[in-house]
Protein backbone atom coordinates (compact mmCIF):
# COMPACT_ATOMS: atom_id res chain seq x y z
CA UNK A 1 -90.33 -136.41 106.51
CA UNK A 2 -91.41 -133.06 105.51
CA UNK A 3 -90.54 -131.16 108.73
CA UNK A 4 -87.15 -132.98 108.10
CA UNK A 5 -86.98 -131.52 105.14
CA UNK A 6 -88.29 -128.26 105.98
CA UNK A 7 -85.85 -127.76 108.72
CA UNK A 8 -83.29 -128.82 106.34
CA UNK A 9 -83.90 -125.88 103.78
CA UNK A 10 -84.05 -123.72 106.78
CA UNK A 11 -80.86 -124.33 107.91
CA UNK A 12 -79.06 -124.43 104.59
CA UNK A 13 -80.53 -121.10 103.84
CA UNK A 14 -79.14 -119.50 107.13
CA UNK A 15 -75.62 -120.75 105.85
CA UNK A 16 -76.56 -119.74 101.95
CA UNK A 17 -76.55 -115.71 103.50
CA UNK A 18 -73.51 -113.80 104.15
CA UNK A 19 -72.90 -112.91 108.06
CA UNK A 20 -74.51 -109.00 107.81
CA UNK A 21 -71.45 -107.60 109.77
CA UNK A 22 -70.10 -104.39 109.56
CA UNK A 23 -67.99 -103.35 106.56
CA UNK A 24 -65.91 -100.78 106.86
CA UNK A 25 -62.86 -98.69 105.20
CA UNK A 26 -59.94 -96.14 106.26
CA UNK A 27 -59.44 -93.80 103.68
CA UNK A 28 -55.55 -93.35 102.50
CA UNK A 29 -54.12 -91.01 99.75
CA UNK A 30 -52.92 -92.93 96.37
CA UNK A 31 -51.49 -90.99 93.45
CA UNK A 32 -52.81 -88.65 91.20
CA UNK A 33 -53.13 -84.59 91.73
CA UNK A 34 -56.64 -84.14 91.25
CA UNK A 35 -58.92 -84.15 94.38
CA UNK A 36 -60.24 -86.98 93.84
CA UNK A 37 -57.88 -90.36 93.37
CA UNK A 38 -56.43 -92.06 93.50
CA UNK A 39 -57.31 -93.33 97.10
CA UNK A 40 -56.57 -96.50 98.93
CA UNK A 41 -59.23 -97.49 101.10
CA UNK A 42 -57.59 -99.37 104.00
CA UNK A 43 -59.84 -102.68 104.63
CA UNK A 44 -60.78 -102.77 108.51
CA UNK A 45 -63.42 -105.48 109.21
CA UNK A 46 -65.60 -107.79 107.38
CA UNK A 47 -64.59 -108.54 103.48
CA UNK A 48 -65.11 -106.02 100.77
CA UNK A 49 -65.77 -107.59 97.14
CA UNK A 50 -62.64 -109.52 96.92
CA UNK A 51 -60.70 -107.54 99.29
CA UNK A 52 -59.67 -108.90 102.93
CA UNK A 53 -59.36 -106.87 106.05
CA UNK A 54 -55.96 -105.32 106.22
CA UNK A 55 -56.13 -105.21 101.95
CA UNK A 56 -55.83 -101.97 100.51
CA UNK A 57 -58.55 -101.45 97.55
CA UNK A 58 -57.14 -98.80 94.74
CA UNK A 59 -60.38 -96.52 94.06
CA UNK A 60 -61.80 -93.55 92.70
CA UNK A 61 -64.19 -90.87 93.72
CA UNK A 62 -68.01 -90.61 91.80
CA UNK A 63 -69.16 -88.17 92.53
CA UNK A 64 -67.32 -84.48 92.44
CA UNK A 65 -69.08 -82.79 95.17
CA UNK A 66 -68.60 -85.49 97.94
CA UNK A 67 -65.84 -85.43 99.93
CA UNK A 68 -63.67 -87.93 102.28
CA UNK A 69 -61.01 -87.16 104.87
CA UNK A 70 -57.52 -89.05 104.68
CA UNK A 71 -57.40 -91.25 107.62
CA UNK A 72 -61.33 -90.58 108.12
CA UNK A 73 -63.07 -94.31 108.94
CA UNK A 74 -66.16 -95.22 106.92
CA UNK A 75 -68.93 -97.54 106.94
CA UNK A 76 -69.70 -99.52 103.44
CA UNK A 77 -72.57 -100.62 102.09
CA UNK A 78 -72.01 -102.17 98.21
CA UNK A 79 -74.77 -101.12 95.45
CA UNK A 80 -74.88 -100.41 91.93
CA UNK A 81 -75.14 -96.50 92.19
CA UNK A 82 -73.61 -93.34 93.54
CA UNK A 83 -76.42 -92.89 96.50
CA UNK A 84 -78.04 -89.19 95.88
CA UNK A 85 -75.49 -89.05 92.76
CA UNK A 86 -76.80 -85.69 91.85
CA UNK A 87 -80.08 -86.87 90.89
CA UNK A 88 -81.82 -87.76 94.11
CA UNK A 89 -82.19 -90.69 96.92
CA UNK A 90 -82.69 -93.27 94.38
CA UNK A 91 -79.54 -92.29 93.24
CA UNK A 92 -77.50 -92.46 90.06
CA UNK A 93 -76.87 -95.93 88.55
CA UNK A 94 -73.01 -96.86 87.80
CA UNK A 95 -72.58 -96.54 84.12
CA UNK A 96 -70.63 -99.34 82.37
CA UNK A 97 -68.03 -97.36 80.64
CA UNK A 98 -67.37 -96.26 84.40
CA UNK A 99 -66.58 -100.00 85.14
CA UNK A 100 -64.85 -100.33 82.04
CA UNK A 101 -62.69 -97.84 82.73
CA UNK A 102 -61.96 -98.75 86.70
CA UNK A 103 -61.12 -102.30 85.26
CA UNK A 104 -58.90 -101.33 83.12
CA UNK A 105 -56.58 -98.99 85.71
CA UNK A 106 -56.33 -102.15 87.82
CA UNK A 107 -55.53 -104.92 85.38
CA UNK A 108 -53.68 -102.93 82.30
CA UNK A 109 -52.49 -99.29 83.27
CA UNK A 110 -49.16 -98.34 85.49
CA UNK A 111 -50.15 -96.94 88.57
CA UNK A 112 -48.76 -93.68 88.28
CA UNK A 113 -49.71 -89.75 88.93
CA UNK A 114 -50.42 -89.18 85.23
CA UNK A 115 -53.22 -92.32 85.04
CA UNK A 116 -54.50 -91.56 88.22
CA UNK A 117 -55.34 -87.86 86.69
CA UNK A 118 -56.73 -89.55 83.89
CA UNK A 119 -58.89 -92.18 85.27
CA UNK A 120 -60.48 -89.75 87.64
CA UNK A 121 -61.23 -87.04 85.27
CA UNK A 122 -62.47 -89.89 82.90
CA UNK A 123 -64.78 -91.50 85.84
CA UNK A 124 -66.06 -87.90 86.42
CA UNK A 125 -66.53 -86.94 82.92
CA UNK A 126 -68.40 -90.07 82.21
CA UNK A 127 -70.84 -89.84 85.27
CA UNK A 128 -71.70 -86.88 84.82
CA UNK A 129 -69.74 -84.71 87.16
CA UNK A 130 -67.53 -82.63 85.41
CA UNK A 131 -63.87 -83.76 84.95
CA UNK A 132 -62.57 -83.96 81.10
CA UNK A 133 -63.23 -86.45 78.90
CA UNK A 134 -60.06 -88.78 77.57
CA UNK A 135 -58.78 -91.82 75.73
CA UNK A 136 -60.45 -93.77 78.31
CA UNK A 137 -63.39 -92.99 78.02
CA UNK A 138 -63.69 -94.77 74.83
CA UNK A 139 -61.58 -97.91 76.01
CA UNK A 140 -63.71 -101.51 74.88
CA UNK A 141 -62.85 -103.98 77.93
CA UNK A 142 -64.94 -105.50 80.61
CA UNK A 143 -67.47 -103.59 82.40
CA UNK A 144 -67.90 -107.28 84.88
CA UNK A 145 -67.22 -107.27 88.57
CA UNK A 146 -67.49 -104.03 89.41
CA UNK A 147 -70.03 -102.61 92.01
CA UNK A 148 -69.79 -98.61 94.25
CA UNK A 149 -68.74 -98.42 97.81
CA UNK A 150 -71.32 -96.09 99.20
CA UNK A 151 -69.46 -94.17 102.03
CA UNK A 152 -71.11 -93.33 105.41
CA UNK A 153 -69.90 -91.73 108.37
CA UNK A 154 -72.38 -92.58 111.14
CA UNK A 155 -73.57 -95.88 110.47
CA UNK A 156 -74.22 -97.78 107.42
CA UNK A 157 -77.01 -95.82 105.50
CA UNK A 158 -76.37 -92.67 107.78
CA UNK A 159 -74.37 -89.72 106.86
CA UNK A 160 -73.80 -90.36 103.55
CA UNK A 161 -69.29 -89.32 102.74
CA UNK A 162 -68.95 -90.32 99.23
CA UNK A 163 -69.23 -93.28 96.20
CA UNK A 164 -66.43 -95.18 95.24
CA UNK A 165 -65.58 -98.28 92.96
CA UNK A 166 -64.63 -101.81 94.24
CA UNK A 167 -63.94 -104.87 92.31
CA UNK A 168 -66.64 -108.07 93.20
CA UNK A 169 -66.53 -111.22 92.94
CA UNK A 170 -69.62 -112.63 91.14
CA UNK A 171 -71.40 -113.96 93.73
CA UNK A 172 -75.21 -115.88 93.46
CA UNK A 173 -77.68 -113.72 94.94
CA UNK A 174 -78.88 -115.09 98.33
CA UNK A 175 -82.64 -115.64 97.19
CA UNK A 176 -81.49 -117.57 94.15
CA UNK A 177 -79.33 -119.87 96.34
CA UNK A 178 -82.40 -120.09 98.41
CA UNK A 179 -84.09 -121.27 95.07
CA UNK A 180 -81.61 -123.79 94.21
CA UNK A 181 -81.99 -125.16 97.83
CA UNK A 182 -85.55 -125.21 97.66
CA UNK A 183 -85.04 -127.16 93.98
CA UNK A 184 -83.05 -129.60 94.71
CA UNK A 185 -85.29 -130.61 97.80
CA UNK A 186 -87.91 -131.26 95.48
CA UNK A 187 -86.06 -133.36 92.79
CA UNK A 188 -84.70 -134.83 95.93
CA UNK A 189 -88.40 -135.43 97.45
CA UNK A 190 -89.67 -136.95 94.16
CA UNK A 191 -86.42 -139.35 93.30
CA UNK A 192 -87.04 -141.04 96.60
CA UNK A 193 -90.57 -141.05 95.87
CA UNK A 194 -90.17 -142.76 92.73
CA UNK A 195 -87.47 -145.28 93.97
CA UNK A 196 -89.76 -146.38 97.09
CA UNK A 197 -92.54 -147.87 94.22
């Protein structure tokens, strides 16, 4: 009965955890006349927040003095800071204006030159990085669902490129489905306890 059991939370909490597979991104240009974006990072492999290979994710650059090349290939790992970011390897944590303001480009403004401009300067300005401040940068909206594409050229964690934005999906974190596993094998254990007296 328990090795039953125990074999059973094993094996739900190998399905629970994402495949670990490569993510990775080709960088196209989007609109806007800064150098940053607007950039469309091409979706090559594995899924990206709520993106599919072969979707193209509308993003922005962090950080000012990190670069990408158009058509250059990338490696992605997802976290909730620019990596280095200016202030070191623990890196500079997304700020939720910054979210704000990449939510609102993709669900309320026209994707033109003009916005692009705007949005970029606005994501620089409010990170930290330069850029000039604008309307947006006071915008009230959602700062959900947003997380930074950390860039690398060699390898995930290797040779860092540059930070972008990407919209997620909420997703549990894999130790707290592991939890809920785990808890519902209990109640489980002690219902058929009680109903066996």
């Amino acid at each position: 009965m328990v090795k039953r059991s125990v074999l059973a939370v094993v094996v739900a909490s190998m399905l629970a955890v994402p495949a670990l597979a490569d993510m990775k991104v080709k960088i196209h240009n989007g609109v806007g006349n800064t150098t940053g974006g607007e950039f469309l990072a091409e979706v090559l492999d594995s899924p990206i927040g709520i993106y599919e290979q072969g979707d193209f994710i509308s993003t922005f650059c962090l950080e000012l003095i990190e670069t990408v090349e158009l058509d250059g290939e990338y490696w992605v790992t997802l976290s909730d800071r620019a990596v280095e970011g200016g202030v070191g390897p623990a890196g500079d944590p997304l700020d939720d204006q910054s979210k704000r303001i990449y939510n609102y480009w993709l669900d309320s403004l026209t994707h033109t030159e003009a916005n692009a401009d705007d949005v970029q300067n606005a994501l620089w300005s409010q990170e930290g990085e330069g850029g000039s401040s604008n309307y947006l940068n006071s915008i009230a909206g959602t700062a959900a669902d947003v997380m930074v594409m950390n860039l690398w050229t060699e390898a995930p964690g290797q040779g860092l490129a540059q930070d972008m934005l990407v919209r997620v999906a909420p997703v549990p974190v894999p130790g707290a489905v592991l939890l809920g596993v785990l808890g519902m094998g209990v109640a489980s254990a002690r219902l058929r306890r009680r109903s066996a007296k």
